[in-house]
N, C-alpha and C. Protein backbone atom coordinates (compact mmCIF):
# COMPACT_ATOMS: atom_id res chain seq x y z
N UNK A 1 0.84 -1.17 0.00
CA UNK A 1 0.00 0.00 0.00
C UNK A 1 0.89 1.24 0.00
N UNK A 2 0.60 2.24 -0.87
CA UNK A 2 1.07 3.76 -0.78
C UNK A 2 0.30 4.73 -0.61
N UNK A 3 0.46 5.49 0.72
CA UNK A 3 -0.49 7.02 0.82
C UNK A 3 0.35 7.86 -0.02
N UNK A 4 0.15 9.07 -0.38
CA UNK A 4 0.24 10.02 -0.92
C UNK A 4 -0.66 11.43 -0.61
N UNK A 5 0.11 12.13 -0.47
CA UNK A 5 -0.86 13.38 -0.07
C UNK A 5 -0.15 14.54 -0.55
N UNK A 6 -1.57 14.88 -1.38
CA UNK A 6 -1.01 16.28 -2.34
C UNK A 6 -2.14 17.37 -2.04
N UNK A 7 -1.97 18.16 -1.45
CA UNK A 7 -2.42 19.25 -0.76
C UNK A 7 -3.89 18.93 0.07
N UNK A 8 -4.73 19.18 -0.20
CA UNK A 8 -6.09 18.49 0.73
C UNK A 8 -6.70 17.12 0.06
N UNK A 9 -6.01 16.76 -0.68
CA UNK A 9 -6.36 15.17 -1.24
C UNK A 9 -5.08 14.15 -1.00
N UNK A 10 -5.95 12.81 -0.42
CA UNK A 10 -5.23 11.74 0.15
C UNK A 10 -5.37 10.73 -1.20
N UNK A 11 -4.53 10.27 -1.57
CA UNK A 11 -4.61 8.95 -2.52
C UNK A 11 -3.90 7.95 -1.81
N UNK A 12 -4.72 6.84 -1.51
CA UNK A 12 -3.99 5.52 -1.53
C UNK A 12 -4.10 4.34 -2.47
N UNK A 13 -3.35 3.93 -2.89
CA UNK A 13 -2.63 2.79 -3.51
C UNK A 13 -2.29 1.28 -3.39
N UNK A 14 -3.39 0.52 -3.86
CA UNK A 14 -3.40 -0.43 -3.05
C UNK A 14 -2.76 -1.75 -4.69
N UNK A 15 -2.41 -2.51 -4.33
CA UNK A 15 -1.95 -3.75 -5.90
C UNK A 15 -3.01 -5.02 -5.47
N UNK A 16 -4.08 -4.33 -5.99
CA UNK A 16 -4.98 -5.64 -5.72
C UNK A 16 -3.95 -6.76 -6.71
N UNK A 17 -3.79 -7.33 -7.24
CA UNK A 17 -3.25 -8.42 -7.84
C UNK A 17 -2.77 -8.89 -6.79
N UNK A 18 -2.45 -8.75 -5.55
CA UNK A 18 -1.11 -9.31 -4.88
C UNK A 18 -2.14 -9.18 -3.34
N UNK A 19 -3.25 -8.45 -3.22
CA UNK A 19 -3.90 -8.39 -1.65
C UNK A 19 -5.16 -9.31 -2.05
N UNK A 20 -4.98 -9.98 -0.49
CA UNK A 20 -5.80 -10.74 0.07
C UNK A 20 -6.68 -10.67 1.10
N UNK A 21 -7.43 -9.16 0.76
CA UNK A 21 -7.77 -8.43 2.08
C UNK A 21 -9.13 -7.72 1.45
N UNK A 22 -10.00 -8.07 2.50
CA UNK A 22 -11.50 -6.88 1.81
C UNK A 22 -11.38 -5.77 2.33
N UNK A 23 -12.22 -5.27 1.17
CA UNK A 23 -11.94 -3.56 1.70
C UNK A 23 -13.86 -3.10 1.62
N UNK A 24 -14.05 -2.33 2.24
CA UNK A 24 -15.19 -1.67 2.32
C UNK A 24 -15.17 -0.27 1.71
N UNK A 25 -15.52 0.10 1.12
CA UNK A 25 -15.49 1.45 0.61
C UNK A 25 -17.18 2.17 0.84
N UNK A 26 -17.15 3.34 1.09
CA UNK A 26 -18.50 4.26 1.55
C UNK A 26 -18.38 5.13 1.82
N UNK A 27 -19.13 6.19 1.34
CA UNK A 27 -19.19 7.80 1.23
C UNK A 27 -20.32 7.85 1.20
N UNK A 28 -21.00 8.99 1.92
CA UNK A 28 -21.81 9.89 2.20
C UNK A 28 -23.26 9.10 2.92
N UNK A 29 -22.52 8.64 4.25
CA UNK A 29 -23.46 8.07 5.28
C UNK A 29 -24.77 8.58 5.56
N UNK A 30 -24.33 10.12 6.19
CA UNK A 30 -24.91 11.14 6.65
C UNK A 30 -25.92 10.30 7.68
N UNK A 31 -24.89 10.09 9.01
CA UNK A 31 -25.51 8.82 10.13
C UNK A 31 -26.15 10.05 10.92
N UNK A 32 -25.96 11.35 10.86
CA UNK A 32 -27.02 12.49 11.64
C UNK A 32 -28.31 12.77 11.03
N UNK A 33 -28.43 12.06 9.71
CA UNK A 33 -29.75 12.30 9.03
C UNK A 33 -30.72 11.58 9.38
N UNK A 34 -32.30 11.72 9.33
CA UNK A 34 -33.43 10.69 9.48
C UNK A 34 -33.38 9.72 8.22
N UNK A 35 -32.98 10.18 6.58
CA UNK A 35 -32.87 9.27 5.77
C UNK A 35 -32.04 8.45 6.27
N UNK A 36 -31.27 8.36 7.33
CA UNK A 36 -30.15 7.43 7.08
C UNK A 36 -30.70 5.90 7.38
N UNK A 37 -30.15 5.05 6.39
CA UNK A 37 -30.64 3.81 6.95
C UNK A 37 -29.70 2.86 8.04
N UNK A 38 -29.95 3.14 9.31
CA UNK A 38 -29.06 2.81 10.47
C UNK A 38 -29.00 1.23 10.88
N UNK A 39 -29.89 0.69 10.18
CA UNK A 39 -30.01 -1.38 10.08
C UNK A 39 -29.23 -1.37 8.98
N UNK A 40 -28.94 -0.89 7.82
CA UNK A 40 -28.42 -1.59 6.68
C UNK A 40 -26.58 -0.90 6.86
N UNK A 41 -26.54 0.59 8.00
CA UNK A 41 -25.21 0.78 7.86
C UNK A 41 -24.58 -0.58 8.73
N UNK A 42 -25.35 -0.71 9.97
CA UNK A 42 -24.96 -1.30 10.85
C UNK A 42 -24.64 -2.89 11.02
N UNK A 43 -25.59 -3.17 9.71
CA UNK A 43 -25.78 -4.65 8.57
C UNK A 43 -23.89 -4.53 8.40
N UNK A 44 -23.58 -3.50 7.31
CA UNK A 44 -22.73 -3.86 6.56
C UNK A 44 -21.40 -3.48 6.93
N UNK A 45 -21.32 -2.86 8.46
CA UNK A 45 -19.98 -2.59 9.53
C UNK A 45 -20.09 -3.63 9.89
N UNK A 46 -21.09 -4.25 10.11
CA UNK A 46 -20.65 -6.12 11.35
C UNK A 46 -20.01 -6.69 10.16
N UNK A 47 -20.81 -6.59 9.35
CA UNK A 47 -20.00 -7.51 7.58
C UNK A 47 -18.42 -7.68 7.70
N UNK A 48 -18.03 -6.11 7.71
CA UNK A 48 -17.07 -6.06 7.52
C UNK A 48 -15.84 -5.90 8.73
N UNK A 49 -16.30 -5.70 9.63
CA UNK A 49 -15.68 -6.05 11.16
C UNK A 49 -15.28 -7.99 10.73
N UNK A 50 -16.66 -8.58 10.82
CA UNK A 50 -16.23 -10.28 10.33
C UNK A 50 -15.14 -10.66 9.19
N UNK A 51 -15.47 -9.91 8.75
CA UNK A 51 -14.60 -10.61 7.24
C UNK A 51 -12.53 -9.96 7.38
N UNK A 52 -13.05 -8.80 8.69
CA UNK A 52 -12.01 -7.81 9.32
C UNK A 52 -11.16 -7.09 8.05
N UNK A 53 -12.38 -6.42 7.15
CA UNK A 53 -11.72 -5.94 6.07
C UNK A 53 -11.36 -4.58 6.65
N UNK A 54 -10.66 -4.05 5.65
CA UNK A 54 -10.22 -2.46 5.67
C UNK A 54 -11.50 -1.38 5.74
N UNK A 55 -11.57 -0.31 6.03
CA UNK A 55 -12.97 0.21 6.21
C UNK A 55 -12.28 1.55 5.62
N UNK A 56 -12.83 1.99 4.08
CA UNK A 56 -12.50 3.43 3.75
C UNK A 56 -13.81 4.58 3.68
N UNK A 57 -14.14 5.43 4.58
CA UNK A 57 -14.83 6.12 4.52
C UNK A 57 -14.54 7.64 3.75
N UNK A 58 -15.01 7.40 2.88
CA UNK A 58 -14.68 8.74 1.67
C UNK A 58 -15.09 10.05 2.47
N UNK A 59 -16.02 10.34 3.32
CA UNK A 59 -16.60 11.16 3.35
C UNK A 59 -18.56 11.43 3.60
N UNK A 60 -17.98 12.30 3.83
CA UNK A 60 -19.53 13.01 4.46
C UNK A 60 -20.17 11.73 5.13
N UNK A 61 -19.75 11.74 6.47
CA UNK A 61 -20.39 10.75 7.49
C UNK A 61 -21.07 11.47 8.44
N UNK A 62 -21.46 12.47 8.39
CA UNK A 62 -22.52 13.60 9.09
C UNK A 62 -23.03 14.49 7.97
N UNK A 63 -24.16 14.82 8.21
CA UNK A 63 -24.69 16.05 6.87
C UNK A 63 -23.57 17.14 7.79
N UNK A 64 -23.31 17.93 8.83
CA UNK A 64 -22.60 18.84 9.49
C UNK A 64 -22.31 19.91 8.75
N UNK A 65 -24.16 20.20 8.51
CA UNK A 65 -24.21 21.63 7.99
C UNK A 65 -25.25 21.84 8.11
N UNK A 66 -25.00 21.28 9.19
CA UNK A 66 -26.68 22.20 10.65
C UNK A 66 -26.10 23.39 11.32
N UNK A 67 -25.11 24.00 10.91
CA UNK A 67 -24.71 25.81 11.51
C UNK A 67 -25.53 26.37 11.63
N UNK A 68 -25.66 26.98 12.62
CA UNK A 68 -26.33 28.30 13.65
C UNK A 68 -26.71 29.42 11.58
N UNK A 69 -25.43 29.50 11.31
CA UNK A 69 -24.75 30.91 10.44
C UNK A 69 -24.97 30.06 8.83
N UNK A 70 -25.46 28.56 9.15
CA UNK A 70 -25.33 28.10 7.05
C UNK A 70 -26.38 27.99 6.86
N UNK A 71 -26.94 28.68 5.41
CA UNK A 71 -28.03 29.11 4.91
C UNK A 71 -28.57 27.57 4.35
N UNK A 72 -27.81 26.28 4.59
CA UNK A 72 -28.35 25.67 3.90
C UNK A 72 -28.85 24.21 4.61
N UNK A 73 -28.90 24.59 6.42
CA UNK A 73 -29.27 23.89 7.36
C UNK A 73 -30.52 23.49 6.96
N UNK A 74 -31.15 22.69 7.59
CA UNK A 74 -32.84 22.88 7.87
C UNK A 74 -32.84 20.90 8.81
N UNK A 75 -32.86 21.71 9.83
CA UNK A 75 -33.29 20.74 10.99
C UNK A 75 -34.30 19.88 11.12
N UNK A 76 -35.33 19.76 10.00
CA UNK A 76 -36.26 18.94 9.60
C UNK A 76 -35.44 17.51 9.06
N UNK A 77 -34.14 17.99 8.85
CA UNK A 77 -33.29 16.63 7.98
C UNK A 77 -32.42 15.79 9.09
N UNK A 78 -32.72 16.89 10.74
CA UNK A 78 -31.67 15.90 11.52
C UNK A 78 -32.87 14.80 12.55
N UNK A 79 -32.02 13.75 12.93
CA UNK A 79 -32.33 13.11 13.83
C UNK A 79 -33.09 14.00 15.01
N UNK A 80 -34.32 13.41 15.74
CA UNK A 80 -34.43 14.20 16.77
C UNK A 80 -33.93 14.04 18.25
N UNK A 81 -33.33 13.39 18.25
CA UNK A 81 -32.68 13.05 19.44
C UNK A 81 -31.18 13.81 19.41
N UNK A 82 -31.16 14.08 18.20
CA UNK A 82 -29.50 15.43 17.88
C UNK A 82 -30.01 16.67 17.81
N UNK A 83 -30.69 17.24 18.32
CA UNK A 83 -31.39 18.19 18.02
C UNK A 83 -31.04 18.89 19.62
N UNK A 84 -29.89 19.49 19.28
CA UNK A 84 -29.90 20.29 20.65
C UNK A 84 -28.91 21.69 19.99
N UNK A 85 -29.06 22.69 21.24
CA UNK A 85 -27.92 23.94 21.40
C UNK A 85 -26.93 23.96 20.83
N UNK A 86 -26.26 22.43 21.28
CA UNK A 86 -24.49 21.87 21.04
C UNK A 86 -24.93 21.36 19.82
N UNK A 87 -25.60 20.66 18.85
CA UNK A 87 -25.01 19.79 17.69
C UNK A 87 -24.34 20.91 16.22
């Protein structure tokens, strides 16, 4: 495997021909949302905890643009049990 990091982007490098290893790949969870489906994330982390593959999360694993100040919040999209002062 090779990381690489060229200014705010990470590339890694993997020679599948030669690995014997699962990998999970997943982007854009958004586990603070009500769409989120929390049986099928939670399905496919035990999956991969068992099989003890690699776990690459690309990104956006919170919507975390519920700001006080971002025009493009709307708290109808969060969980209600996150729904406080602090989130």
């Amino acid at each position: 495997m090779k990381i690489e990091q060229r200014g705010t982007v990470t590339s890694v490098y993997l020679d599948i021909a030669q690995l014997d290893q699962w990998v999970m790949l997943r982007s854009d969870a958004h586990h603070d949302s009500k769409l989120c489906d929390r049986s099928a994330e939670l399905r496919h982390l035990k999956l991969a905890q068992e099989r003890n593959a690699l776990i690459v999360d690309a990104g956006d694993t919170f919507d975390l643009m519920q700001g006080r100040y971002d025009p493009r919040r709307s708290y109808d999209e969060i969980r209600p049990e996150l729904l406080h002062d602090n989130y």
